[in-house]
PDB file of N, CA and C in Angstrom:
ATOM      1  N   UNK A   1     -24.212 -69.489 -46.269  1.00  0.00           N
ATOM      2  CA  UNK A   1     -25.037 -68.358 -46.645  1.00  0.00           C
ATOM      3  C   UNK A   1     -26.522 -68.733 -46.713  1.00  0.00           C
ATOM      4  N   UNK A   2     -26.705 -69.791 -47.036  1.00  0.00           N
ATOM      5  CA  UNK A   2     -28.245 -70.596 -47.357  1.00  0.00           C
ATOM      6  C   UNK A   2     -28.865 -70.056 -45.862  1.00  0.00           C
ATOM      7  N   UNK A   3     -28.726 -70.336 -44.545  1.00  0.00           N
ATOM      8  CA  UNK A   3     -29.079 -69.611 -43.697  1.00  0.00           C
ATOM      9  C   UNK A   3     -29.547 -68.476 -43.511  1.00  0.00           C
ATOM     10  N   UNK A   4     -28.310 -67.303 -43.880  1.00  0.00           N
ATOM     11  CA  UNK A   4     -28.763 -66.249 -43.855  1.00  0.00           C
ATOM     12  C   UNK A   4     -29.358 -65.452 -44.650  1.00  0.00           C
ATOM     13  N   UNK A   5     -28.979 -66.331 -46.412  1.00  0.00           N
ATOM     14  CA  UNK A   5     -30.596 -66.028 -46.965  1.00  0.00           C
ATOM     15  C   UNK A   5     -31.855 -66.002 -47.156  1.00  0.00           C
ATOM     16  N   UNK A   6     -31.964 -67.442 -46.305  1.00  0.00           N
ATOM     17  CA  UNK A   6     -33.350 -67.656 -45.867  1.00  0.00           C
ATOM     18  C   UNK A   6     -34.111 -66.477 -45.068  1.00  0.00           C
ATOM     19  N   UNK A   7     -33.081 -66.273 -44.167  1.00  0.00           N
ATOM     20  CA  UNK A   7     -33.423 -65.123 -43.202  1.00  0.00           C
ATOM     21  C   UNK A   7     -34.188 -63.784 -43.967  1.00  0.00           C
ATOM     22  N   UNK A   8     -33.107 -63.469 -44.726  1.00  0.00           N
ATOM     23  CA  UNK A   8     -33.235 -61.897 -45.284  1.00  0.00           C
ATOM     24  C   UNK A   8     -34.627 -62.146 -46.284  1.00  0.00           C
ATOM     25  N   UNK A   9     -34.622 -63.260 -47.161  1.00  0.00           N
ATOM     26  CA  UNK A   9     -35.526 -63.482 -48.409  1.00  0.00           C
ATOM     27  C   UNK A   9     -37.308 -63.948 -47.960  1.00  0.00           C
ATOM     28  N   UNK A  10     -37.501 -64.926 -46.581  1.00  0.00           N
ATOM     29  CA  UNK A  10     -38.434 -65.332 -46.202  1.00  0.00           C
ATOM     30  C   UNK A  10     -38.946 -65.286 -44.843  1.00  0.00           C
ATOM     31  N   UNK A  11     -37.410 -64.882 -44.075  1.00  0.00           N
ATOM     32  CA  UNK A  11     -37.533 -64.324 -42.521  1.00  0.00           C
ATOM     33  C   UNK A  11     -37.494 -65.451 -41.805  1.00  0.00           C
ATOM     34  N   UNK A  12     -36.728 -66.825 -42.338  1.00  0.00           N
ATOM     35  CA  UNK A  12     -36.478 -68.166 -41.349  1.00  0.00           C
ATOM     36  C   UNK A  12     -35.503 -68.631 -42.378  1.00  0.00           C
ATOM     37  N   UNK A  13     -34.169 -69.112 -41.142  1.00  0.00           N
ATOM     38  CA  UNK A  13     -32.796 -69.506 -41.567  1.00  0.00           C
ATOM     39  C   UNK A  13     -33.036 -71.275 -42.033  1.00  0.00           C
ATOM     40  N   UNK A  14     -34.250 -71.699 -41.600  1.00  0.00           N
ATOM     41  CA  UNK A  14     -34.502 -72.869 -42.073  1.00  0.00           C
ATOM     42  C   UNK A  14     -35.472 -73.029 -43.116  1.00  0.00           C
ATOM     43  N   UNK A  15     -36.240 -72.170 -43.769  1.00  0.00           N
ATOM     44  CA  UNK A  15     -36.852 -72.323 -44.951  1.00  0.00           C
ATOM     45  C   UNK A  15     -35.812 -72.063 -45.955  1.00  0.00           C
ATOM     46  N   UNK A  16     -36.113 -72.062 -47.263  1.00  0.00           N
ATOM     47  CA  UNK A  16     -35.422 -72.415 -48.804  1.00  0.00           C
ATOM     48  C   UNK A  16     -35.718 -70.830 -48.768  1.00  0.00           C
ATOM     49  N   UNK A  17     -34.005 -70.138 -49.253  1.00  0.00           N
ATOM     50  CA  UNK A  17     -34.250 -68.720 -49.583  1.00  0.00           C
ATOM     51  C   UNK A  17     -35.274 -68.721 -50.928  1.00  0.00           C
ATOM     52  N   UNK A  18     -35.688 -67.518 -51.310  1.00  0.00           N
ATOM     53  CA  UNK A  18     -36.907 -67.381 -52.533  1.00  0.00           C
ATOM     54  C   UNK A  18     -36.187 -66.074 -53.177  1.00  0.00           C
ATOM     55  N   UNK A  19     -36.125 -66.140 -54.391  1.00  0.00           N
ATOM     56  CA  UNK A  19     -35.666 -65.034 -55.178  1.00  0.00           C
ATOM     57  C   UNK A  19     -36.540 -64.101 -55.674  1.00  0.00           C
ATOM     58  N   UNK A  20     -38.279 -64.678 -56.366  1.00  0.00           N
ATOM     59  CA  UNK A  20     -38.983 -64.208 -56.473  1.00  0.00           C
ATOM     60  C   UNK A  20     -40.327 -63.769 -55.931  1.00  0.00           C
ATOM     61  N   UNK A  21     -40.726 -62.867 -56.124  1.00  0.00           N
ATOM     62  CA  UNK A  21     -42.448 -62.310 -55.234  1.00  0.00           C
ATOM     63  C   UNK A  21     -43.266 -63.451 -56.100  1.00  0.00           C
ATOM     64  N   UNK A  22     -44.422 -63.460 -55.669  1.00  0.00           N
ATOM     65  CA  UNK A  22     -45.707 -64.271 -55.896  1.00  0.00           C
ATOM     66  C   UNK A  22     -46.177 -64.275 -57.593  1.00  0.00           C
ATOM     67  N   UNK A  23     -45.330 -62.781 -57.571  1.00  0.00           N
ATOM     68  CA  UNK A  23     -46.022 -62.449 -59.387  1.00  0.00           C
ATOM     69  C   UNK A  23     -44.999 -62.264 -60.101  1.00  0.00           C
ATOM     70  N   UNK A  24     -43.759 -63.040 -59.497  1.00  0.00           N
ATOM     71  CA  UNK A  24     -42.939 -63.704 -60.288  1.00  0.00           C
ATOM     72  C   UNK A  24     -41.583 -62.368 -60.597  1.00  0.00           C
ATOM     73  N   UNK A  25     -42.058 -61.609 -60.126  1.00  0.00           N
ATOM     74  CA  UNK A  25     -40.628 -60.279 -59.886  1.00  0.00           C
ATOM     75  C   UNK A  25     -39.967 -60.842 -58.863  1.00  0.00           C
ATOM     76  N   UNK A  26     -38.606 -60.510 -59.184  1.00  0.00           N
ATOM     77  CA  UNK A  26     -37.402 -60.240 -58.417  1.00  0.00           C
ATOM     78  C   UNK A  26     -37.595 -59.936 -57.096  1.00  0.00           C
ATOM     79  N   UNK A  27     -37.882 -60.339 -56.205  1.00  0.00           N
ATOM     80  CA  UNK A  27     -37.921 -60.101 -54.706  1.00  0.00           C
ATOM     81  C   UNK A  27     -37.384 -58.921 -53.907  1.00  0.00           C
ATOM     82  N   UNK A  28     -37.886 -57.738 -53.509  1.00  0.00           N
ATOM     83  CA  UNK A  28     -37.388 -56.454 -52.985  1.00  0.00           C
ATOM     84  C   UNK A  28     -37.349 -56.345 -51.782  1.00  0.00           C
ATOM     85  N   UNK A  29     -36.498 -55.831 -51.117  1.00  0.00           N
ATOM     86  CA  UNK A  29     -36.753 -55.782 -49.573  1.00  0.00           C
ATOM     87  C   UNK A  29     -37.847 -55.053 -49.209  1.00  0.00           C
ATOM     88  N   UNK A  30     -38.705 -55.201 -48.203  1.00  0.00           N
ATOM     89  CA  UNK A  30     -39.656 -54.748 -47.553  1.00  0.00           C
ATOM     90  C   UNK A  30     -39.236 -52.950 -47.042  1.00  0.00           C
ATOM     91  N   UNK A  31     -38.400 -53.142 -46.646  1.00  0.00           N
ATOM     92  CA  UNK A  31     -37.458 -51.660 -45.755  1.00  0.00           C
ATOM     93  C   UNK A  31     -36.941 -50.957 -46.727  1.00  0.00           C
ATOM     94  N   UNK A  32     -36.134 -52.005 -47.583  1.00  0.00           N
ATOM     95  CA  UNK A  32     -35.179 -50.931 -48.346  1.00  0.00           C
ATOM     96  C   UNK A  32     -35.666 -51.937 -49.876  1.00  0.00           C
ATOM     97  N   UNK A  33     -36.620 -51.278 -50.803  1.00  0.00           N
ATOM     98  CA  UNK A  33     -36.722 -51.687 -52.074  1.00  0.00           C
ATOM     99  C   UNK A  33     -35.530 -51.556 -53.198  1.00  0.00           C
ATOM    100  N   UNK A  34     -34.575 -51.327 -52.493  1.00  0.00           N
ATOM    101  CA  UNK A  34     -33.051 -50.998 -53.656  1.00  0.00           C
ATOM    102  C   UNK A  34     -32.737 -52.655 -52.921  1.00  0.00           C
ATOM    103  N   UNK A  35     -32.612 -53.303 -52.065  1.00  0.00           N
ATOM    104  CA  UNK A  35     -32.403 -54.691 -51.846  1.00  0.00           C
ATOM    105  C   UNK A  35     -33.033 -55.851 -52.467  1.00  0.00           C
ATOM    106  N   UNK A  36     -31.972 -56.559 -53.136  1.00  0.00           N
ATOM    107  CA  UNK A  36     -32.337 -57.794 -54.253  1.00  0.00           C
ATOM    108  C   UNK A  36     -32.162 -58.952 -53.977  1.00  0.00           C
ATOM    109  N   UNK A  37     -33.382 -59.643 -54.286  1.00  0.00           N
ATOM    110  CA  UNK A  37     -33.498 -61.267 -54.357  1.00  0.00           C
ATOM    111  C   UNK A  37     -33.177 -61.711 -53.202  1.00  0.00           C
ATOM    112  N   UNK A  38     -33.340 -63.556 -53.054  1.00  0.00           N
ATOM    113  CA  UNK A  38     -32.795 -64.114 -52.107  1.00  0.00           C
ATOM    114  C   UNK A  38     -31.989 -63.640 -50.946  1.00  0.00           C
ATOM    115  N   UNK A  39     -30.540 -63.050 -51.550  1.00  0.00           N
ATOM    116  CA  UNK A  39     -29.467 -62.686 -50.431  1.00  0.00           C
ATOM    117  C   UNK A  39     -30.212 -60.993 -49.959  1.00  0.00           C
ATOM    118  N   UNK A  40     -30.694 -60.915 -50.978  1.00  0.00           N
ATOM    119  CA  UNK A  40     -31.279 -59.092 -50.227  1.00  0.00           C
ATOM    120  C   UNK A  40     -29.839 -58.331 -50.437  1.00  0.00           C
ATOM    121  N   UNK A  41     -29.367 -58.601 -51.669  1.00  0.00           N
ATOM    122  CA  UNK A  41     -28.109 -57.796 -51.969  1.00  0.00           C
ATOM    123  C   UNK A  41     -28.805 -55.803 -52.417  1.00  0.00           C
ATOM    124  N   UNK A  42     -28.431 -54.915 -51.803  1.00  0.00           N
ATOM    125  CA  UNK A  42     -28.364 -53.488 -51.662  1.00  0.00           C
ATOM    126  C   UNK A  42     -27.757 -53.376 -53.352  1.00  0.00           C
ATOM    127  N   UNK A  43     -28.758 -53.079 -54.151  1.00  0.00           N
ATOM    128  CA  UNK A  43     -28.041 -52.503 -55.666  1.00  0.00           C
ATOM    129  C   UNK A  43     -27.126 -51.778 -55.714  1.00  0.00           C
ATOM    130  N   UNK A  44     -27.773 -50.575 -54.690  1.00  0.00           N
ATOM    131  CA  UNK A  44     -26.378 -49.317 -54.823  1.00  0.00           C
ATOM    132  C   UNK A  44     -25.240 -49.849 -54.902  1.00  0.00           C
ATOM    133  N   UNK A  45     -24.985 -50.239 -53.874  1.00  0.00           N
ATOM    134  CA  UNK A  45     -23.705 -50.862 -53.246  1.00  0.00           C
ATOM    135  C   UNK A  45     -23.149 -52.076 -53.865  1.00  0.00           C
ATOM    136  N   UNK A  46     -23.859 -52.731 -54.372  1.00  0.00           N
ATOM    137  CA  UNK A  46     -22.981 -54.037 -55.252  1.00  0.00           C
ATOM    138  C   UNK A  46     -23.066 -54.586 -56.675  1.00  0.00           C
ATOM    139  N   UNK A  47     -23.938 -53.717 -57.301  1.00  0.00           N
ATOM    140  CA  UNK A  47     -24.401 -53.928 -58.558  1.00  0.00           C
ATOM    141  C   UNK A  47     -23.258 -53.843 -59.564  1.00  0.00           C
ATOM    142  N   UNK A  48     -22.513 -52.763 -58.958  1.00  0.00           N
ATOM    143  CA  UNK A  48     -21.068 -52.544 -60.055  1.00  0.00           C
ATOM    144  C   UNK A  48     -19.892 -53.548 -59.943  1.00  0.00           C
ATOM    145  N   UNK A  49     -20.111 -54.222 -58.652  1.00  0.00           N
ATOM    146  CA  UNK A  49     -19.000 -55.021 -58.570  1.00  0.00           C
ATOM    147  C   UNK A  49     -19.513 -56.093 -59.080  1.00  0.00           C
ATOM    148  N   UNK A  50     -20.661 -56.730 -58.864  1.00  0.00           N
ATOM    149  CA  UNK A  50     -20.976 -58.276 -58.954  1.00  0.00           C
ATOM    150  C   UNK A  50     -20.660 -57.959 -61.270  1.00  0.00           C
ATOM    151  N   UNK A  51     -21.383 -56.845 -61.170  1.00  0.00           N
ATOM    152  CA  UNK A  51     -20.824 -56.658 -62.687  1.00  0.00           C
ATOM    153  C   UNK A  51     -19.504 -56.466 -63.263  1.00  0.00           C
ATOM    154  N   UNK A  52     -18.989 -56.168 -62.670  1.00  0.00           N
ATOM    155  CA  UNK A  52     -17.141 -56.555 -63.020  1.00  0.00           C
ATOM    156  C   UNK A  52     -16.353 -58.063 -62.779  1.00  0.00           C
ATOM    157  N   UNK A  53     -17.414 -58.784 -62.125  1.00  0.00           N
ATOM    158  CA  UNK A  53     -17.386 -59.983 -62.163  1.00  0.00           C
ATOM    159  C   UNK A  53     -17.958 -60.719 -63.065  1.00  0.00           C
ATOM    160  N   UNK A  54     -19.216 -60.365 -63.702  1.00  0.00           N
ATOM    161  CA  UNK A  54     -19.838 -60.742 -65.333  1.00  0.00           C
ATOM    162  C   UNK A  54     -21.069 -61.737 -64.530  1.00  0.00           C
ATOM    163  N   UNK A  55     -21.563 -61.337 -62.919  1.00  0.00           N
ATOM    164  CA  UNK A  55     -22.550 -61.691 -62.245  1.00  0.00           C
ATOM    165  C   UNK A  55     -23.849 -60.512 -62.176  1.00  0.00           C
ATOM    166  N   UNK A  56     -25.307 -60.850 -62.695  1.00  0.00           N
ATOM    167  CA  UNK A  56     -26.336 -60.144 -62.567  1.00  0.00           C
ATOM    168  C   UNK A  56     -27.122 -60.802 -61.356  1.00  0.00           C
ATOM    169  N   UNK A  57     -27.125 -59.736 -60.084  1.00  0.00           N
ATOM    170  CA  UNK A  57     -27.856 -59.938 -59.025  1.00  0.00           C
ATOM    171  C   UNK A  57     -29.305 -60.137 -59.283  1.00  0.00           C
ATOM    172  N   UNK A  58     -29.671 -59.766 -60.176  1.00  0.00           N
ATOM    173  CA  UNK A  58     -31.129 -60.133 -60.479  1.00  0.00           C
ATOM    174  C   UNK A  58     -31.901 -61.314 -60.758  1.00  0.00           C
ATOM    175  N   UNK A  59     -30.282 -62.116 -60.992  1.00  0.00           N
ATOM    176  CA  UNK A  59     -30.896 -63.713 -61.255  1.00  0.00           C
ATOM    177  C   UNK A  59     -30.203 -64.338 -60.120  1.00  0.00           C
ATOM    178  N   UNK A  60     -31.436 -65.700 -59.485  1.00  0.00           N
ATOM    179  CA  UNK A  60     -30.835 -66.489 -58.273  1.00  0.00           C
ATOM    180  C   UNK A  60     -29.233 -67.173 -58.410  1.00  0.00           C
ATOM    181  N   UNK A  61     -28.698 -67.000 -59.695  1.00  0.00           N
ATOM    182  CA  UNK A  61     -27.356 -67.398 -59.548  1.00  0.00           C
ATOM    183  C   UNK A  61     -26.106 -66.496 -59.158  1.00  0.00           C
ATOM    184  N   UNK A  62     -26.063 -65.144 -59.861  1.00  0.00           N
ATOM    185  CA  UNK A  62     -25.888 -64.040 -59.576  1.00  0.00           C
ATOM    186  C   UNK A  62     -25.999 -63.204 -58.563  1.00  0.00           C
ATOM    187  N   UNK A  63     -26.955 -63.499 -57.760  1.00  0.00           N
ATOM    188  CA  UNK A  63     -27.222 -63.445 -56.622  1.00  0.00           C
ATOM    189  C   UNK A  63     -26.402 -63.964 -55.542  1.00  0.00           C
ATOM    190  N   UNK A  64     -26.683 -65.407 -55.311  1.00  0.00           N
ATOM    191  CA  UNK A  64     -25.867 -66.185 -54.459  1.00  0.00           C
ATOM    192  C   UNK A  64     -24.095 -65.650 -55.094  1.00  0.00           C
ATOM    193  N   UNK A  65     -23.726 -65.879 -56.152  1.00  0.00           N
ATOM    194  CA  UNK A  65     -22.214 -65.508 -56.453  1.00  0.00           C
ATOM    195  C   UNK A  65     -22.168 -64.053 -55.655  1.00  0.00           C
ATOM    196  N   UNK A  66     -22.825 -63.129 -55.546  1.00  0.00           N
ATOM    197  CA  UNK A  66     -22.525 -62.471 -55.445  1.00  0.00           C
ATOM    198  C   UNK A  66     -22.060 -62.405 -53.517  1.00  0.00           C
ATOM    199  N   UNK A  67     -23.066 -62.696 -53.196  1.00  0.00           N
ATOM    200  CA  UNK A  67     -23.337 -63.274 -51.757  1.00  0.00           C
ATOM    201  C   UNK A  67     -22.227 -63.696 -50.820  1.00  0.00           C
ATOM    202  N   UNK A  68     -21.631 -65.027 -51.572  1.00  0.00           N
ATOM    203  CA  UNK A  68     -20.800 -65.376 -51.321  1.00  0.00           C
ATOM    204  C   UNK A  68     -19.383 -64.637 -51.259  1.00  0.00           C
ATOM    205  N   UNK A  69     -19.256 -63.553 -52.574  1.00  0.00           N
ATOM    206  CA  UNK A  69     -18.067 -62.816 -52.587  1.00  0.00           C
ATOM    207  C   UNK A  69     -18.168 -61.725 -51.579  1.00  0.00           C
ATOM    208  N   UNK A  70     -19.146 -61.035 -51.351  1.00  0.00           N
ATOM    209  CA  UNK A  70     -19.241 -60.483 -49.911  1.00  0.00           C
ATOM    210  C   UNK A  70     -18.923 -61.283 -48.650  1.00  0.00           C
ATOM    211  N   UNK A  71     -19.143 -62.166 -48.398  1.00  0.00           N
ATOM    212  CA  UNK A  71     -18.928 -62.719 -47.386  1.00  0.00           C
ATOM    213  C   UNK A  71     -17.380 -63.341 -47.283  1.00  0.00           C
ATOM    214  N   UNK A  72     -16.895 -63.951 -48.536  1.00  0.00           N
ATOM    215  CA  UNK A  72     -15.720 -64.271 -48.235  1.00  0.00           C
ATOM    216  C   UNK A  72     -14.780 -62.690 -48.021  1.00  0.00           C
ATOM    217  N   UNK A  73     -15.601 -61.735 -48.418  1.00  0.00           N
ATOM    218  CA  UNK A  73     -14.424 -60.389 -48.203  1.00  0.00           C
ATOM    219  C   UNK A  73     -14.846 -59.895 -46.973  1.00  0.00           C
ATOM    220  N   UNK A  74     -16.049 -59.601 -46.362  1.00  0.00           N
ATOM    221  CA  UNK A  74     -16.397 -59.062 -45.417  1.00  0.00           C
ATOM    222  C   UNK A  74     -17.071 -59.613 -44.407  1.00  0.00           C
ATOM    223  N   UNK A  75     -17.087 -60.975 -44.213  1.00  0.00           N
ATOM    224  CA  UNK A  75     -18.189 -62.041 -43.462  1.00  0.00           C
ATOM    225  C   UNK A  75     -19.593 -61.235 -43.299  1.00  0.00           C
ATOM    226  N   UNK A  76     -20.302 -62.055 -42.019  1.00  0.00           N
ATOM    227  CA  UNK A  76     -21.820 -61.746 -42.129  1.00  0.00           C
ATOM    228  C   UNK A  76     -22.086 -59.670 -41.964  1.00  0.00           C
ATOM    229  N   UNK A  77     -20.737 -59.579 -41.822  1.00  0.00           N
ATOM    230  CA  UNK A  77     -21.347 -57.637 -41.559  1.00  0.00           C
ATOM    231  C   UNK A  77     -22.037 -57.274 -42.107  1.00  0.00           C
ATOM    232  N   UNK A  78     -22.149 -57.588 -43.899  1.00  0.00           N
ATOM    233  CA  UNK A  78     -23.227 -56.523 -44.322  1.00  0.00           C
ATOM    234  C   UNK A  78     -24.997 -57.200 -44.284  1.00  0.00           C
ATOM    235  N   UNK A  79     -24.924 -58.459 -43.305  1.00  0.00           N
ATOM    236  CA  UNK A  79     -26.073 -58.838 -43.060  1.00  0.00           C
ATOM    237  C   UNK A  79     -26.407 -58.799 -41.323  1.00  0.00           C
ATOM    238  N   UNK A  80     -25.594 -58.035 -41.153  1.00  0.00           N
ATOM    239  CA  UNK A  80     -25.746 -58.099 -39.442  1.00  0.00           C
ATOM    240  C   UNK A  80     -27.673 -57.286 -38.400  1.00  0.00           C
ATOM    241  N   UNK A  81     -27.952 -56.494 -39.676  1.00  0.00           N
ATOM    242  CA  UNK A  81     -29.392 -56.344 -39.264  1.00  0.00           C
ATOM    243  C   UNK A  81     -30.662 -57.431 -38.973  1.00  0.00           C
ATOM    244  N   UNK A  82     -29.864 -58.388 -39.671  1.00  0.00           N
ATOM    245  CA  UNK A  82     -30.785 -60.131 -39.654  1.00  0.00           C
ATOM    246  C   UNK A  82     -30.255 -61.091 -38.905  1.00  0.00           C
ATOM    247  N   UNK A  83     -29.150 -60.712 -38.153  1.00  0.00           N
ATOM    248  CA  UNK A  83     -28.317 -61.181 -37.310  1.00  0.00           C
ATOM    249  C   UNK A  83     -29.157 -61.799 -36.191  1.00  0.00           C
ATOM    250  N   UNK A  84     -30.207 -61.321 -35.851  1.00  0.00           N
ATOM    251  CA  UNK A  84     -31.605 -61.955 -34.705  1.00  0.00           C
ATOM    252  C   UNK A  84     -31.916 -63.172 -35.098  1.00  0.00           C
ATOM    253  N   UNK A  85     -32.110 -63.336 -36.635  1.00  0.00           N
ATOM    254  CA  UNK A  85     -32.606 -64.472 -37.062  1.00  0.00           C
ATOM    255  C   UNK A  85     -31.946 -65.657 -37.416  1.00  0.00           C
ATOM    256  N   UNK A  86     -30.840 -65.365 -38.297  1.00  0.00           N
ATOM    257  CA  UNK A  86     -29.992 -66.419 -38.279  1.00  0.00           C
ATOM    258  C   UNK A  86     -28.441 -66.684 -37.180  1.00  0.00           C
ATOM    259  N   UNK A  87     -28.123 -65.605 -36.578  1.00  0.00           N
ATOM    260  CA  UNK A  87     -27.212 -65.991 -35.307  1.00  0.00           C
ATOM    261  C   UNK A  87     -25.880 -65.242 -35.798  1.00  0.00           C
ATOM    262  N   UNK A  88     -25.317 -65.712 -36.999  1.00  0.00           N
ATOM    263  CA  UNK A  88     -24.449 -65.486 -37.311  1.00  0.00           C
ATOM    264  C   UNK A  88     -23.509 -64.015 -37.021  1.00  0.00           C
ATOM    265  N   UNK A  89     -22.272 -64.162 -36.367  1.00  0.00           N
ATOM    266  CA  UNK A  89     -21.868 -63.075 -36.221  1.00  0.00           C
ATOM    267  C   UNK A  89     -20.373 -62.602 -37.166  1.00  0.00           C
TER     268      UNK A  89
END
């Protein structure tokens, strides 16, 4: 996943994903500001689950957990718009 967070969080699969903006907030997607941190996890869509797991996407740990449980359920699909950058299909 470190790959394809790099991708989504800094826009290169070889830099260190970043969780936070410059002034120290939570990192938002550029396109879609409902997208969080590092992995660029979509709130709508996963906020309730990563919370039934007792994971807050808002922090870089929570984040990645969360990341990971998407991917082991659904592989790279719900990152396939960044798919240019890091390869992964």
């Amino acid at each position: 996943m470190r790959p394809v967070c790099g991708c989504e969080s800094v826009g290169d699969p070889d830099k260190e994903p970043q969780h936070f903006d410059e002034d120290g907030s939570v990192l938002r997607g550029r396109q879609n500001p409902d997208d969080i941190g590092m992995c660029q996890l979509n709130a709508p869509t996963w906020q309730e689950t990563a919370e039934e797991h007792g994971w807050d996407i808002y922090t870089p740990e929570g984040n990645v957990l969360m990341a990971n449980w998407i991917y082991d359920t659904l592989g790279y699909e719900p990152w396939k718009y960044s798919k240019g950058c890091h390869g992964r299909k």
